[in-house]
Protein backbone atom coordinates (compact mmCIF):
# COMPACT_ATOMS: atom_id res chain seq x y z
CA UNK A 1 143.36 71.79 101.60
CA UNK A 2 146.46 74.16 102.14
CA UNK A 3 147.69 75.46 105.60
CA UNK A 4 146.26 78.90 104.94
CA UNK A 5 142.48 77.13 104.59
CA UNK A 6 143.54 74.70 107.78
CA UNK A 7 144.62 77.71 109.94
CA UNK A 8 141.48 79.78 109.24
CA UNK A 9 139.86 76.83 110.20
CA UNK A 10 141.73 76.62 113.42
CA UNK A 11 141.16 79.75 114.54
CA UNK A 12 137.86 80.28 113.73
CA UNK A 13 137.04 77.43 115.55
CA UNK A 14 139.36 78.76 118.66
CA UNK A 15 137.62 82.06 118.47
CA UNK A 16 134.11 80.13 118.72
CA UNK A 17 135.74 77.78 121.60
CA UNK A 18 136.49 80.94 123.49
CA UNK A 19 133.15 82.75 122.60
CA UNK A 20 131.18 79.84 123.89
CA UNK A 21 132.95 79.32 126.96
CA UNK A 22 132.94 82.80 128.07
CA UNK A 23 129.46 84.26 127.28
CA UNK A 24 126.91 81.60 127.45
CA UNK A 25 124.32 84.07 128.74
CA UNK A 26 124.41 85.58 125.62
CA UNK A 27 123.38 82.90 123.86
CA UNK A 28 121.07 81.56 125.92
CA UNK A 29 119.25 84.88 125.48
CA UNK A 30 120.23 84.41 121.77
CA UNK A 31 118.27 81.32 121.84
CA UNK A 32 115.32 82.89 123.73
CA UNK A 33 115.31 85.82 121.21
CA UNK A 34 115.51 83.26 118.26
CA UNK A 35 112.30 80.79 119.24
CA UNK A 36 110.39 84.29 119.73
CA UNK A 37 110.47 84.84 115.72
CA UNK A 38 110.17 81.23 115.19
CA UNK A 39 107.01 80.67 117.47
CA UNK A 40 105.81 84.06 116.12
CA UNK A 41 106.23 82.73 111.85
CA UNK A 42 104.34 79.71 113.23
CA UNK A 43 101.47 82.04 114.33
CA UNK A 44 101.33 83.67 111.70
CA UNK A 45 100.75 80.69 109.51
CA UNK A 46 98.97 81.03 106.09
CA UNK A 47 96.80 83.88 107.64
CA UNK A 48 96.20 85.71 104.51
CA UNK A 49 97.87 89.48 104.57
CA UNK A 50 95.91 91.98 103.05
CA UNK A 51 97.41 95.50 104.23
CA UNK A 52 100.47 96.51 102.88
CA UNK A 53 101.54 97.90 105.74
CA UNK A 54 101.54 94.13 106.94
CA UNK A 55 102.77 93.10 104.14
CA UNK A 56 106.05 95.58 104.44
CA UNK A 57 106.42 94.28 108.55
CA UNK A 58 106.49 90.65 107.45
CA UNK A 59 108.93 90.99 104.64
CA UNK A 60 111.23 93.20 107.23
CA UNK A 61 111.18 90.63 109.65
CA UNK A 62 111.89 87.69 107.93
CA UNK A 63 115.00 89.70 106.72
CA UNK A 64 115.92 90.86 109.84
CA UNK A 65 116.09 87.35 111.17
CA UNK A 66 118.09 86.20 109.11
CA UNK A 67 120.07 88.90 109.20
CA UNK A 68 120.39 87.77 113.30
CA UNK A 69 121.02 84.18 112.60
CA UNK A 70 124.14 85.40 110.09
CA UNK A 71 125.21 87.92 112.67
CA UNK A 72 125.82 85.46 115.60
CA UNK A 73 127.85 83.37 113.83
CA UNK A 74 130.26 85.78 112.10
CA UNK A 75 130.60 87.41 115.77
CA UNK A 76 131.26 83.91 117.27
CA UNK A 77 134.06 83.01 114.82
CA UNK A 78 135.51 87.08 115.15
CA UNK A 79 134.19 88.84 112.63
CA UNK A 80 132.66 91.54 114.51
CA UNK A 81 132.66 94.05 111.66
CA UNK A 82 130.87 91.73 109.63
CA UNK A 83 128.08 90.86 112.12
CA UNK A 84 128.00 94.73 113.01
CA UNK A 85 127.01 95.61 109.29
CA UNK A 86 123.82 92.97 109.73
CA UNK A 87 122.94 93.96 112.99
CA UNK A 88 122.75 97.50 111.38
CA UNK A 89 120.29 96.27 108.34
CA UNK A 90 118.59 95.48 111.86
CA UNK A 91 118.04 99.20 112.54
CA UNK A 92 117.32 100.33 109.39
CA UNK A 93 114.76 97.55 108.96
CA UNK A 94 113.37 98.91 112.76
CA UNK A 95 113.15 103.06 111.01
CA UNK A 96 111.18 101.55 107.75
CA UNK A 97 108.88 99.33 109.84
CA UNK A 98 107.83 102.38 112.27
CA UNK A 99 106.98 105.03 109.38
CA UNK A 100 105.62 102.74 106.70
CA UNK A 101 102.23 102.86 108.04
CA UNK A 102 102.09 106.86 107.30
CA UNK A 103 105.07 106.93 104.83
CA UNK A 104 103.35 105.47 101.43
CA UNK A 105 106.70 105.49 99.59
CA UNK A 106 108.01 103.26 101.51
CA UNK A 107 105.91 100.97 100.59
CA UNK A 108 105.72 101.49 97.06
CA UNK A 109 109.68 101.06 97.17
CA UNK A 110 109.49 97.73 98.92
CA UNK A 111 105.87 96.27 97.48
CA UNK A 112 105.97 97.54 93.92
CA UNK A 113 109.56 98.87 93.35
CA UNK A 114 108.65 102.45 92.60
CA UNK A 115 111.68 104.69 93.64
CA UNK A 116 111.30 107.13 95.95
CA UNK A 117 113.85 109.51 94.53
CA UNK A 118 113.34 111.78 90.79
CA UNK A 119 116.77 109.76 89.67
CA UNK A 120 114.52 106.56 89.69
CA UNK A 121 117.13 105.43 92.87
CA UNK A 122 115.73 103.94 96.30
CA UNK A 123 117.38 105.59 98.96
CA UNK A 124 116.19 106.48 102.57
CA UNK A 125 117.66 108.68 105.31
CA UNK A 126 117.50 107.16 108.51
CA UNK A 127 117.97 109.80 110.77
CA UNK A 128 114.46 111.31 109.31
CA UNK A 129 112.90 108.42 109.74
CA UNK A 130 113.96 107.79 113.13
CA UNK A 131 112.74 111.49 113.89
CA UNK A 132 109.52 111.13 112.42
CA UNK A 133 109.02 108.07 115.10
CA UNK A 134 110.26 109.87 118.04
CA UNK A 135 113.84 107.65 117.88
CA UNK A 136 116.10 109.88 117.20
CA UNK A 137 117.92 108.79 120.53
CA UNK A 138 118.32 105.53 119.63
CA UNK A 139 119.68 106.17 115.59
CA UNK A 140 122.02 108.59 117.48
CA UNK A 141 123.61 105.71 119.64
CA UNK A 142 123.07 102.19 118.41
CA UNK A 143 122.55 103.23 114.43
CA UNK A 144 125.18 105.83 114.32
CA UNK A 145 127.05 103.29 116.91
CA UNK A 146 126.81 100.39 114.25
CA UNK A 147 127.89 102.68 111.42
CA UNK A 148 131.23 103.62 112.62
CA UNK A 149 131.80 99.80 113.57
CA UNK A 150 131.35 98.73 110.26
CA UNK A 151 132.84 101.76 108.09
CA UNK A 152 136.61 101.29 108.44
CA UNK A 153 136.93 103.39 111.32
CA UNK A 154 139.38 103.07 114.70
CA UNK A 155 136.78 100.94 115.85
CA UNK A 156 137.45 98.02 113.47
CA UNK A 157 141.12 98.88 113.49
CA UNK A 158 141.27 97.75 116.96
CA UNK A 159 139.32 94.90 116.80
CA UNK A 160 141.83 93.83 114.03
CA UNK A 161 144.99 94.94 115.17
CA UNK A 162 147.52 93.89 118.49
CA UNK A 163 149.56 95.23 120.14
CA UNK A 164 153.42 94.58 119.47
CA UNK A 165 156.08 93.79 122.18
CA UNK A 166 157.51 97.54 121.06
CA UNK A 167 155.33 100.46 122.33
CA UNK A 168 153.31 102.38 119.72
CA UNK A 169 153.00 99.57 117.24
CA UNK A 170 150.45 97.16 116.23
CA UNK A 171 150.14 94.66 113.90
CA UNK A 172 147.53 93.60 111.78
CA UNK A 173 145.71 89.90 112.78
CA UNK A 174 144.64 88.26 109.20
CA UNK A 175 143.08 85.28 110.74
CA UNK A 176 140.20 86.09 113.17
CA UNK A 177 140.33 85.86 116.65
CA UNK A 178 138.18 86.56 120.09
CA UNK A 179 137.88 90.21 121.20
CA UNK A 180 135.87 90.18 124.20
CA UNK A 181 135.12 94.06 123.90
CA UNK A 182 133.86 93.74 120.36
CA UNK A 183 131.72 90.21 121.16
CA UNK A 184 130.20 92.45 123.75
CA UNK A 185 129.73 95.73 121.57
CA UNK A 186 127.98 93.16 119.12
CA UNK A 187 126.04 91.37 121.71
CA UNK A 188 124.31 94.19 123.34
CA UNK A 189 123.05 95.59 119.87
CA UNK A 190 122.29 92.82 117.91
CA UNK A 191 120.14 92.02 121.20
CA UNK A 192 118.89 95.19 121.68
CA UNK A 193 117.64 95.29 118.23
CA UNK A 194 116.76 92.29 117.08
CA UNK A 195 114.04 92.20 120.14
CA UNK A 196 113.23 95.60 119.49
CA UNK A 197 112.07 94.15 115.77
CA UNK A 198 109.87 91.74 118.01
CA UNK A 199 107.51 94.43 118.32
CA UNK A 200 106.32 94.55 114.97
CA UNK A 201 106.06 90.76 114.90
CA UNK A 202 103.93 91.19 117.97
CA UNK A 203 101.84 93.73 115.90
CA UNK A 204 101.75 91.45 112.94
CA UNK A 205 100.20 89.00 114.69
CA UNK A 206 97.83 90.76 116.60
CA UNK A 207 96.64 91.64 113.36
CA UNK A 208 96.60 88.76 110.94
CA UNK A 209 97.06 85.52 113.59
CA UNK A 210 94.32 83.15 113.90
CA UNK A 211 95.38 81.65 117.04
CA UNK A 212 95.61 82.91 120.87
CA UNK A 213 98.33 85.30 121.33
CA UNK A 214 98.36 86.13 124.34
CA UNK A 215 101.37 83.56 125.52
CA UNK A 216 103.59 85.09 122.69
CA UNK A 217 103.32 88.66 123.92
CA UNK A 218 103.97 87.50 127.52
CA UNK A 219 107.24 85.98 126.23
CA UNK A 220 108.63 88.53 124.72
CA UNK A 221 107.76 91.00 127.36
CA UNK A 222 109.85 88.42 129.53
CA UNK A 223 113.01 88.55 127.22
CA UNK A 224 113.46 92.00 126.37
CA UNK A 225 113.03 92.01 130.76
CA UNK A 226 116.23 89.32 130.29
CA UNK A 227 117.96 91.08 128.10
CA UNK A 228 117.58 94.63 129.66
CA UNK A 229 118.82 92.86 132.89
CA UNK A 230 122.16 91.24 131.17
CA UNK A 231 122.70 94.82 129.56
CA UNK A 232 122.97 96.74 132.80
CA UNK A 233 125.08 94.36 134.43
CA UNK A 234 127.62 95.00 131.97
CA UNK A 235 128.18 98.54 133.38
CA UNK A 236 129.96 96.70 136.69
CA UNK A 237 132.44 94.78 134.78
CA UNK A 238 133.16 97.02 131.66
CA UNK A 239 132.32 100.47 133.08
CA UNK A 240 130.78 102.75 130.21
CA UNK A 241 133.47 101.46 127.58
């Protein structure tokens, strides 16, 4: 193993250290948020899905959680561009699951690969779709948020830059490290939004779960109350940064 292996090593393991130490409200909510999709899969079962429409929700989902379980530990070791760009398949996943019930091409495109576009392509616009479900607010602040974090923007160039001894310079960090404004930035949206998804597990199995519930829903009314509550105490001790 060369030194350039051992260091990235090293600091990934510093930034985690750091992480760890310094926010462990976010993970316990983390944790909460996690055992909400896991209790919910275990609900679900081998109920047999019929709709498509269910059928879209459940493969969304699953790839949104793992999509959350990859995020937290990129942002944990410092890559906060890289857990921004999964936190954003988050979003999109969010748009797709709140028009497929009236949007038919959606699911063609996911069930049956049928491209929605004449070039025989699969693209979707976002901002439509978050119009067409009343969320354009939110694709104009967390989606259009989590796009500029992960396109090389200034965003990422401060998150990967430091400042030099000499004024007006930075220089460029190859080896992660902990950003406490970027762990935060990453931590309020991959929350946000990865309970937000919990909804259409909580529709899911109101419609295809053989069991009670009722406990479930109560839960994750309770977290999304948790993690509302972090959120706006962040206002105090960052101010609107």
């Amino acid at each position: 193993m060369n030194n350039t292996t051992l260091n990235l090593i090293e600091a990934e393991k510093k930034a985690k250290d750091i992480t760890i130490k310094n926010h462990p409200e976010v993970f316990e909510l983390v944790e909460i948020m996690m055992h909400l999709y896991i209790t919910g899969f275990n609900l679900i079962g081998d109920s047999n899905i019929k709709r498509d429409t269910d059928k879209v929700w459940l493969a969304l989902i699953v790839r949104s959680y793992h999509s959350l379980i990859c995020s937290v530990a990129l942002m944990e070791r410092g890559y906060y561009a890289q857990s921004m760009a999964l936190i954003r398949m988050v979003i999109e996943a969010y748009f797709l699951c709140g028009n497929c019930e009236k949007d038919k091409t959606i699911v063609d495109a996911v069930l049956h690969n049928k491209p929605n576009r004449p070039n025989g392509k699969t693209r979707f616009y976002y901002s439509t779709l978050a119009a067409k479900m009343g969320a354009s607010d939110w694709h104009d602040s967390d989606y259009v948020f989590a796009c500029d974090f992960t396109h090389m923007s200034h965003r990422t160039t401060e998150a990967m830059t430091t400042t030099k001894i000499r004024p007006g310079y930075r220089s460029l960090k190859l080896l992660p490290s902990y950003d406490e404004l970027a762990f935060i930035a990453c931590s309020k949206l991959l929350l946000r939004n990865g309970l937000l998804m919990t909804k259409f597990l909580g529709r899911l199995l109101d419609e295809v779960s053989k069991e009670n519930v009722t406990t479930w829903h109560i839960k994750a009314r309770a977290a999304v109350q948790q993690a509302e509550e972090w959120s706006g105490g962040l206002k105090g001790r960052y101010g609107n940064r």
